[in-house]
Protein backbone atom coordinates (compact mmCIF):
# COMPACT_ATOMS: atom_id res chain seq x y z
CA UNK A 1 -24.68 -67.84 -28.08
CA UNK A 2 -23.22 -71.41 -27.74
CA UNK A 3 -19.89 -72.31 -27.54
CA UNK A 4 -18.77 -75.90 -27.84
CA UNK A 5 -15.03 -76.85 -26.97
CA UNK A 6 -13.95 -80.66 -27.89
CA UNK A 7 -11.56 -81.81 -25.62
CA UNK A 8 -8.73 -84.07 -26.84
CA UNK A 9 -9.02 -87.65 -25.63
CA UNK A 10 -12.24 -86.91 -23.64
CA UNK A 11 -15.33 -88.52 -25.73
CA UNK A 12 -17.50 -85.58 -24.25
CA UNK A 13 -17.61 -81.45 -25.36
CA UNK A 14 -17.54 -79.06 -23.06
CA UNK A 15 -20.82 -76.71 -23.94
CA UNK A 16 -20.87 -73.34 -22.89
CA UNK A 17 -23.97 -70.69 -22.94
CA UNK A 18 -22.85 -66.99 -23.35
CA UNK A 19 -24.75 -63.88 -24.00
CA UNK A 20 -25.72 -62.88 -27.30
CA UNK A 21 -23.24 -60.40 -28.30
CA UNK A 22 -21.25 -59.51 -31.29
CA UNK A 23 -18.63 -58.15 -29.26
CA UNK A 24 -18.29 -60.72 -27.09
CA UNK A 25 -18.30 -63.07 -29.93
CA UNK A 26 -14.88 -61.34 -31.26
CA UNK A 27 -13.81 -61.31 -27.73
CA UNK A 28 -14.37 -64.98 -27.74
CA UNK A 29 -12.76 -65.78 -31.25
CA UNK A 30 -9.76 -63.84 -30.05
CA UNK A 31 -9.38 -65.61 -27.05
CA UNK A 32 -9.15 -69.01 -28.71
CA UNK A 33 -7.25 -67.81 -30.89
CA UNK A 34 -4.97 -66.72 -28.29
CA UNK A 35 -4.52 -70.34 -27.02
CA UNK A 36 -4.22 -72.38 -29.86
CA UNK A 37 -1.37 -70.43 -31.02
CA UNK A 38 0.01 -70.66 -27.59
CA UNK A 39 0.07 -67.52 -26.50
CA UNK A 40 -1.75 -68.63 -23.09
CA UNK A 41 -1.43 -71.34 -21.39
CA UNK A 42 -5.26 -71.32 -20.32
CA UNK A 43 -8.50 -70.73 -22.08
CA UNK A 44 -11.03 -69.04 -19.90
CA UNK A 45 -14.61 -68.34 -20.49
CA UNK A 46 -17.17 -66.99 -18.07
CA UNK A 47 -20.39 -68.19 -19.21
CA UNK A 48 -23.81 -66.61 -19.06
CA UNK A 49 -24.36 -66.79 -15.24
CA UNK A 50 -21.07 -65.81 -14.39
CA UNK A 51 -19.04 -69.15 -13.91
CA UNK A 52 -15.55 -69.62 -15.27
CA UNK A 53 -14.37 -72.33 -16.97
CA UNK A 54 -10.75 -73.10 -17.94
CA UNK A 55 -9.53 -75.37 -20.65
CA UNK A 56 -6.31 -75.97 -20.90
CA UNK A 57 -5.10 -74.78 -24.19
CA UNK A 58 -2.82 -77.92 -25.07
CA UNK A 59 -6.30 -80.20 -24.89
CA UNK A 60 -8.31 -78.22 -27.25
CA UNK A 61 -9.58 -80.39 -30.40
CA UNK A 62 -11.92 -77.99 -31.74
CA UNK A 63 -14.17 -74.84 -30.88
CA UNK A 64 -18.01 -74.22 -32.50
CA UNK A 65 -19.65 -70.86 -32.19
CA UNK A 66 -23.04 -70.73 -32.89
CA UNK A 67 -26.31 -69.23 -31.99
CA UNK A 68 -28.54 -69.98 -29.34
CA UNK A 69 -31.68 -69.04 -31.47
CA UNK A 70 -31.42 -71.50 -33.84
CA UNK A 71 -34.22 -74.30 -34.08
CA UNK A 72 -33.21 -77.69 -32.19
CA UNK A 73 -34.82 -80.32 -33.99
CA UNK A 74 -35.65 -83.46 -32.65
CA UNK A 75 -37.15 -86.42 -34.64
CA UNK A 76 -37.79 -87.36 -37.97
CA UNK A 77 -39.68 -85.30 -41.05
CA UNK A 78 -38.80 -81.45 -41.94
């Protein structure tokens, strides 16, 4: 699964490669959730190799969860 996390006034994303896992998906969701309400003051993820990374929850623009199996086109045509 990818996660993508814009960052506010940083023109990069931080992307993030995590298991695929429908419970860690919730687990994920919930955590964000967590920190855009404010509820922490950090966002931490530990990706698919086992690194953490924290986001502070006060920069967070947006979040995209997607899937890691989906095709990655590159070009032009269908």
């Amino acid at each position: 699964m990818d996660l993508r996390i814009g960052v506010t006034q940083s023109p990069r994303e931080i992307s993030i490669e995590l298991a695929d896992d429908d419970a860690l998906r919730d687990d994920v969701k919930a955590r964000v959730e967590a920190a855009l309400s404010g509820a922490v003051d950090t966002l931490w993820i530990t990706d698919k190799r086992g690194r953490d990374v924290a986001v502070p929850s006060q920069k967070i623009a947006y979040v995209e969860i997607g899937s890691s199996g989906i095709d990655r086109r590159i070009g032009f045509g269908g």
